[in-house]
Protein backbone atom coordinates (compact mmCIF):
# COMPACT_ATOMS: atom_id res chain seq x y z
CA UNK A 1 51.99 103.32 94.71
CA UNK A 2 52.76 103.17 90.59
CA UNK A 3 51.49 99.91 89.44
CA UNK A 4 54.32 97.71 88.79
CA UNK A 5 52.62 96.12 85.11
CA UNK A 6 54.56 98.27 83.42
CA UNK A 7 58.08 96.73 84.19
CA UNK A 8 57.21 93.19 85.26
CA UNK A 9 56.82 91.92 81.10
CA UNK A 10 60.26 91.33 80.32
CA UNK A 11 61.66 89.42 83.37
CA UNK A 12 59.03 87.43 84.02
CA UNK A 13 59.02 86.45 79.82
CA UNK A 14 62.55 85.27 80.12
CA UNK A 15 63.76 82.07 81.10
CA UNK A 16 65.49 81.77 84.50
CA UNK A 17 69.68 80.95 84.37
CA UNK A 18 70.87 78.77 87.37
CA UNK A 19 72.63 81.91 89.05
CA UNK A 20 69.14 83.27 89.22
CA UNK A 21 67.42 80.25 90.58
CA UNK A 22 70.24 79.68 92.80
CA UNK A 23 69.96 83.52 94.51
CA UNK A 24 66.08 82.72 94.53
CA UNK A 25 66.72 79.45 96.73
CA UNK A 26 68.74 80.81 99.32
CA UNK A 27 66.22 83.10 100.87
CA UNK A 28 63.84 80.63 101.33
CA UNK A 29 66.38 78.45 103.51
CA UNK A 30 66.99 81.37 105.71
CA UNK A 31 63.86 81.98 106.54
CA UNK A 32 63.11 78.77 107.30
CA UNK A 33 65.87 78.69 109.91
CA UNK A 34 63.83 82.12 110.81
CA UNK A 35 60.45 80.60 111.74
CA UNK A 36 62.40 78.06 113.94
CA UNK A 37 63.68 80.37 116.05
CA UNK A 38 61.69 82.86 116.12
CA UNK A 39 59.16 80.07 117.62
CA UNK A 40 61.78 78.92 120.19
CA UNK A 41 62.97 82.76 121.34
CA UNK A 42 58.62 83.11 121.75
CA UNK A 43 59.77 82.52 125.57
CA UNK A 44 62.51 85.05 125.98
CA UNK A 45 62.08 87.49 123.80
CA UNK A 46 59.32 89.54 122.93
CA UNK A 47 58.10 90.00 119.90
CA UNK A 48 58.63 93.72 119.12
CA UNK A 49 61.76 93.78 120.69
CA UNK A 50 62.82 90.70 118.17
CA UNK A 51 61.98 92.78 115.42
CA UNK A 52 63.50 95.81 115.99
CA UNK A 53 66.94 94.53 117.44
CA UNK A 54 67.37 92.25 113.94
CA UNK A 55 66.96 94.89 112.27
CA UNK A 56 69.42 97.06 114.69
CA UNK A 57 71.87 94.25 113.95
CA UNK A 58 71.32 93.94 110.31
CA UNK A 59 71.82 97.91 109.73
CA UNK A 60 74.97 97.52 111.68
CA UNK A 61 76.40 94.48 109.73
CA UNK A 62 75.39 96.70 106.07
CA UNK A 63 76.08 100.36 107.01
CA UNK A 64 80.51 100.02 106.71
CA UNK A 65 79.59 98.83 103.09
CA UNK A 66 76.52 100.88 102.10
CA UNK A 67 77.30 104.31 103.17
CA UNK A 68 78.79 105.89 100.51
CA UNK A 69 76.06 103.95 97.98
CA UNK A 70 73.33 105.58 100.37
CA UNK A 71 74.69 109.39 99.82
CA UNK A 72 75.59 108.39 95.99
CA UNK A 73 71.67 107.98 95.59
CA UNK A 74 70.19 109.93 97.88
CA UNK A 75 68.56 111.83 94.95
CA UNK A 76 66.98 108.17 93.91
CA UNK A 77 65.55 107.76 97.16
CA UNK A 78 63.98 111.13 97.55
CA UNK A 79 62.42 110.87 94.00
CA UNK A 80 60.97 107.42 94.99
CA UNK A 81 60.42 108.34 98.82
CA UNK A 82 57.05 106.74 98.76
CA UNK A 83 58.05 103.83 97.07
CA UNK A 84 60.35 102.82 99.63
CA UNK A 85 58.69 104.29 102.35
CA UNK A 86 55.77 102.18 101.41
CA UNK A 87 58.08 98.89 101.03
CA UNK A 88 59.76 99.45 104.44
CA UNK A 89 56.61 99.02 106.25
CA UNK A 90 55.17 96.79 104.79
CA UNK A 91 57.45 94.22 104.34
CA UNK A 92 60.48 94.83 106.82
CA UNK A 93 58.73 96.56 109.88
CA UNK A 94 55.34 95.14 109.71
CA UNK A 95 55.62 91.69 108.77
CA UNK A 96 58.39 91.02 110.79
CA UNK A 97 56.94 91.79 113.60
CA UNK A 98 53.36 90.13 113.09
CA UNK A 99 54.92 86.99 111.85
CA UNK A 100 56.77 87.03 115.26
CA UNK A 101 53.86 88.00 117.13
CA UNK A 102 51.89 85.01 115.54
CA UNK A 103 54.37 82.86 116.51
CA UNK A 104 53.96 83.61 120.34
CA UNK A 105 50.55 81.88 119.83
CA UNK A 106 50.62 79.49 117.03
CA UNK A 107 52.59 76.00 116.02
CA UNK A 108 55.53 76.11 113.31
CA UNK A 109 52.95 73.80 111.12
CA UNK A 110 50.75 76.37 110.76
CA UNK A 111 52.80 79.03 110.65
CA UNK A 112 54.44 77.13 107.73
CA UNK A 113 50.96 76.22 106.17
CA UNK A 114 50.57 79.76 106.35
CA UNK A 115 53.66 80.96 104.69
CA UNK A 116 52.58 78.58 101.97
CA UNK A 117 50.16 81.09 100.51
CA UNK A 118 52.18 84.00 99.72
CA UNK A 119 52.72 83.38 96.01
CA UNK A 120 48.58 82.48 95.48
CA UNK A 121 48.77 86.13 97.29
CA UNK A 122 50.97 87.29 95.10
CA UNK A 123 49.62 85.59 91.71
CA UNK A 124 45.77 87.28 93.25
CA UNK A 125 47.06 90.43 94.01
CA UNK A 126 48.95 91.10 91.11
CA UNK A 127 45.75 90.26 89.58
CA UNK A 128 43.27 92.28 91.38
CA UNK A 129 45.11 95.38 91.68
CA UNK A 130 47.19 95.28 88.49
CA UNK A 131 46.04 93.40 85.97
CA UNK A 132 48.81 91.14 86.05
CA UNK A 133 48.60 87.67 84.35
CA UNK A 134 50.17 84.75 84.88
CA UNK A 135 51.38 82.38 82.14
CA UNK A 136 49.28 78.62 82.01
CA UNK A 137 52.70 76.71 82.27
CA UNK A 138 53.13 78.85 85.23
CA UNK A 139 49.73 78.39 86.87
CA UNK A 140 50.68 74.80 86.73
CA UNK A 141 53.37 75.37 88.52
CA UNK A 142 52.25 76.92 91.12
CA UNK A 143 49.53 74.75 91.49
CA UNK A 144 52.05 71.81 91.45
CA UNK A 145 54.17 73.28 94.21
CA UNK A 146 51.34 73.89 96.48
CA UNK A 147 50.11 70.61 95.97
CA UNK A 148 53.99 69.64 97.19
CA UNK A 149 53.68 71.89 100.21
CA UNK A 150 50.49 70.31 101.13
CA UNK A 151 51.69 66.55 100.92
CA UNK A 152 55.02 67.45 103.14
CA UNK A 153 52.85 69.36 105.85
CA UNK A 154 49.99 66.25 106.16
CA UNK A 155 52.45 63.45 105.55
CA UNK A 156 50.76 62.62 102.72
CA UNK A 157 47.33 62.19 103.99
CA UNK A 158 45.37 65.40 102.68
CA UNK A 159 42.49 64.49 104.75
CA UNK A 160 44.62 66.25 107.61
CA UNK A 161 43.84 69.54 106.30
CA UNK A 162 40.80 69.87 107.95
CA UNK A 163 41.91 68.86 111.12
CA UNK A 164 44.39 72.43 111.28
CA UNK A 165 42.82 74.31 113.84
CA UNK A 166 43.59 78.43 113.38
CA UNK A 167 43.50 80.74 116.41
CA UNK A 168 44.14 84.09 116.55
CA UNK A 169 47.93 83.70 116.20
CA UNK A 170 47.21 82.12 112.76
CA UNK A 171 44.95 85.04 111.62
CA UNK A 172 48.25 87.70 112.81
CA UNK A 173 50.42 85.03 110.86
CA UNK A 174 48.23 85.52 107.87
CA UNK A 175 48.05 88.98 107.66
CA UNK A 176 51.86 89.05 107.78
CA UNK A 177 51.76 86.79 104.33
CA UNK A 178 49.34 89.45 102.90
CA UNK A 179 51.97 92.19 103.99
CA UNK A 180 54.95 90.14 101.74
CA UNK A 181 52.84 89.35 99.20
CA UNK A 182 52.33 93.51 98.54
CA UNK A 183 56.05 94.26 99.83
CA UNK A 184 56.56 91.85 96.67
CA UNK A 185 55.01 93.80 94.38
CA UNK A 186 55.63 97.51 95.45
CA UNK A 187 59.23 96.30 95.15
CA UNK A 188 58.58 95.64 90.86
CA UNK A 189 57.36 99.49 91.16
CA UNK A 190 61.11 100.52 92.03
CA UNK A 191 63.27 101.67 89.45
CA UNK A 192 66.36 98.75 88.66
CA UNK A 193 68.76 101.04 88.69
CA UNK A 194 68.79 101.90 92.11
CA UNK A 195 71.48 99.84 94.07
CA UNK A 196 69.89 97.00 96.03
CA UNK A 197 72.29 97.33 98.43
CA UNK A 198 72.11 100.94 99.40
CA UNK A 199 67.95 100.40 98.98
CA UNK A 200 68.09 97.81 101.63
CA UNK A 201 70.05 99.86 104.24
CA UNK A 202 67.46 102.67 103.70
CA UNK A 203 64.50 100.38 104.54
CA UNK A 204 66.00 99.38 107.26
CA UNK A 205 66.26 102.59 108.11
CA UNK A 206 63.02 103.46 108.07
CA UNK A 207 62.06 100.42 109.70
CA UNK A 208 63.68 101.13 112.65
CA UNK A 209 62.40 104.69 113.29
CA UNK A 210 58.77 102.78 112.66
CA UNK A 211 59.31 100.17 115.50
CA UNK A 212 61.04 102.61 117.99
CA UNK A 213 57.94 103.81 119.69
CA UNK A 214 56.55 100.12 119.58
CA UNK A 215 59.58 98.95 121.23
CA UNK A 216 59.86 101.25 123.62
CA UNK A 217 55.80 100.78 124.67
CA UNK A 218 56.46 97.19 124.97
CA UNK A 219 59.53 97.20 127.30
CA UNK A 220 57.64 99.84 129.37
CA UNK A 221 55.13 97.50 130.15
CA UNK A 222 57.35 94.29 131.16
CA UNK A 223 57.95 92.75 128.27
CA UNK A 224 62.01 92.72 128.00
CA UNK A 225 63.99 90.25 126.51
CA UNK A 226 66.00 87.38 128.88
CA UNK A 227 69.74 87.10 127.38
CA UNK A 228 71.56 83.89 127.10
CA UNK A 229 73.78 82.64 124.88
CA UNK A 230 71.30 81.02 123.45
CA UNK A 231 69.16 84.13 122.61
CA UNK A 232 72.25 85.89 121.80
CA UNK A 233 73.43 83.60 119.16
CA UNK A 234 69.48 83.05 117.80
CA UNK A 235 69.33 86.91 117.54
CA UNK A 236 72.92 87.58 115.69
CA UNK A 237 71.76 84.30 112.85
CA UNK A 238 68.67 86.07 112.57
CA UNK A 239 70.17 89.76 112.25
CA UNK A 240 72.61 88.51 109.37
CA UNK A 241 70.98 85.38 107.44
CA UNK A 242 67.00 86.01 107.24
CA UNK A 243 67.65 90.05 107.44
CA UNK A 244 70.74 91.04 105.29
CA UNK A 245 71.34 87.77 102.79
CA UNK A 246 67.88 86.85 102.19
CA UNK A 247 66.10 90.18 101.48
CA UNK A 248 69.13 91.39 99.18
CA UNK A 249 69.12 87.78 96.93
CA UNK A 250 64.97 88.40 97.44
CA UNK A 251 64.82 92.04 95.99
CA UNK A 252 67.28 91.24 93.55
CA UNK A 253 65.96 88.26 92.30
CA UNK A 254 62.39 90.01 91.91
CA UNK A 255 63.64 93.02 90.25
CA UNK A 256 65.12 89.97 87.66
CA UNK A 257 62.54 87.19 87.70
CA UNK A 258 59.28 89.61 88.51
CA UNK A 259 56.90 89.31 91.50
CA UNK A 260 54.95 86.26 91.02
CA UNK A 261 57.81 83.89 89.75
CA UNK A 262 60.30 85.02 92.62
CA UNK A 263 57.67 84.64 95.11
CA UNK A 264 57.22 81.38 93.95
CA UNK A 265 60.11 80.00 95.02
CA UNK A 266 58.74 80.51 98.96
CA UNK A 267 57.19 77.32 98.47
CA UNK A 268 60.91 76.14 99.22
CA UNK A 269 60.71 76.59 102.86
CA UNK A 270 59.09 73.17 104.15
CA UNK A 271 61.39 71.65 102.01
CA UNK A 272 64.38 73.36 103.90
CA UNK A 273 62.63 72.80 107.17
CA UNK A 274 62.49 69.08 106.51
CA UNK A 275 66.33 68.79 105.76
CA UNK A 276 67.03 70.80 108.45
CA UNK A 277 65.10 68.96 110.90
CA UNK A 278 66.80 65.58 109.08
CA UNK A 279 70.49 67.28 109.33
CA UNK A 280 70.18 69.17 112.68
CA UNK A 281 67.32 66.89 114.97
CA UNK A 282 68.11 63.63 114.07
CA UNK A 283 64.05 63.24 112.16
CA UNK A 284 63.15 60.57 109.79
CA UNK A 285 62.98 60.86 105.82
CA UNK A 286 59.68 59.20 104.64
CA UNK A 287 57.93 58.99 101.32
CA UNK A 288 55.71 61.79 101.76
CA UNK A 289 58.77 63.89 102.35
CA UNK A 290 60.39 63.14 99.17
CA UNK A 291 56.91 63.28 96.84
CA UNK A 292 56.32 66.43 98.69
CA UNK A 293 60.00 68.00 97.78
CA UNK A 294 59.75 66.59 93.53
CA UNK A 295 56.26 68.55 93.53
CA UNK A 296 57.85 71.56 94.57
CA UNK A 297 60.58 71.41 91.97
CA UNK A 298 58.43 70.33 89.57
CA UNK A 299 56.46 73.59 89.69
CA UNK A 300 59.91 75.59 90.05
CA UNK A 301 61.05 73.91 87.29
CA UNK A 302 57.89 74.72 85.24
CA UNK A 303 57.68 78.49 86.43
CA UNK A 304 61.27 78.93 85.21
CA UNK A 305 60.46 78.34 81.92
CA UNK A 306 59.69 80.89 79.08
């Protein structure tokens, strides 16, 4: 993989517009809807199988718009094939998968907690392997939003951290955040002007020919899905809202704001997963919630800047 220094300068110099932090918002919301139900389907269907059909569904939904974009650039592709070959792996067939996996095993806390450290990931790895740096204002930021994520997650008492147990489901979890956190910046390696859309379709693609074989070892050895209309409706939200919308306002917005500032704005899903559980359960708004949520925006808010 190029290093991505080279092109990350200029976005991540520029102040943010509210188009740009709106895109960046959205994809955090739905995959928070995501990790809910990927944790309630951990019952009826497997994990591989989860995978792979969202991303059967999601080809199927972009293909009738895509298709002639895909042919257009086909030249693109082939002179970046290990660019995007590398990004399809990583971040649409492997973490995916080991994110659902995890949650088989593991509680949507920690699976949240979890989730919480892909732009530290990010911000280290950019670091480490490319001698990226991050602005002060910035680090603030970050720090800020974490410090946000952490008061939502132990109701304000940070003394709960060390109660978090982590099992084995927690470690897959983890190495799924690891996985984004280099999808994220492989993606600043791939030239702008190739279309997001058509880009997309292609790693989905590839993702599916990855998880074919694991699909079809799992269902040969029991594991098959149990349809509803329950599991039916789960699996057609999370073939169109966490698979197509999210990664195209994700890759766009990172190919705009760079790696570490985009990534930032994951630090937006226990936020959404509070309102949701507000709007949609019936749960309680407490203080904690609401210190939690200004922490977050306050290190948005500071990241965006110049």
């Amino acid at each position: 993989m190029t290093s991505p220094s080279s092109n990350a300068a200029s976005p991540a110099a520029s102040p943010m517009s509210p188009g740009l932090l709106l895109v960046l918002a959205l994809p955090p919301l739905f995959w928070a809807g995501n990790f809910i139900v990927g944790r309630a389907m951990s019952g009826t269907m497997p994990p591989i199988a989860l995978s792979f059909l969202r991303w059967v569904i999601a080809l199927l939904c972009l293909l009738p718009f895509a298709w002639r974009t895909v042919l257009r650039e086909k030249a693109l592709y082939w002179r970046n094939r290990w660019r995007i070959v590398g990004v399809s792996i990583v971040g649409v067939a492997a973490f995916n998968t080991l994110v659902y996996t995890g949650l088989q095993s593991t509680t949507a806390t920690n699976g949240i907690l979890l989730n919480s450290f892909i732009p530290i990931l990010i911000v280290l790895l950019g670091a480490l392997l490319y001698r990226q740096r991050l602005a002060v204002i910035q680090a603030i930021g970050l720090a800020l939003s974490f410090a946000g994520v952490l008061t939502i997650i132990t109701h304000g008492e940070w003394a709960r951290v060390a109660s978090f147990a982590f099992g084995q489901g927690d470690l897959i979890i983890f190495s799924a955040m690891v996985c984004w956190a280099v999808y994220t910046l492989w993606l600043r390696a791939i030239p702008a002007d190739i279309n997001r859309l058509g880009l997309l379709v292609v790693q989905m693609a590839l993702a599916i020919v990855a998880l074919l074989p694991l699909y079809l070892w799992e269902a040969s050895s029991g594991a098959k899905p149990v349809w509803t209309w329950q599991s039916a409706s789960a699996l057609l939200y999370i073939g169109i809202f966490p698979s197509v919308l999210a990664y195209l306002f994700y890759n766009w917005g990172v190919a705009r704001a760079g790696a570490a500032r985009a990534g930032l704005f994951i630090h937006l899903m226990p936020v959404f997963g509070t309102l949701l559980s507000v709007a949609v359960l019936g749960e309680q708004l407490h203080l904690y919630h609401a210190v939690g949520m200004l922490c977050i925006v306050g290190g948005l808010l500071l990241s965006s800047r110049k």
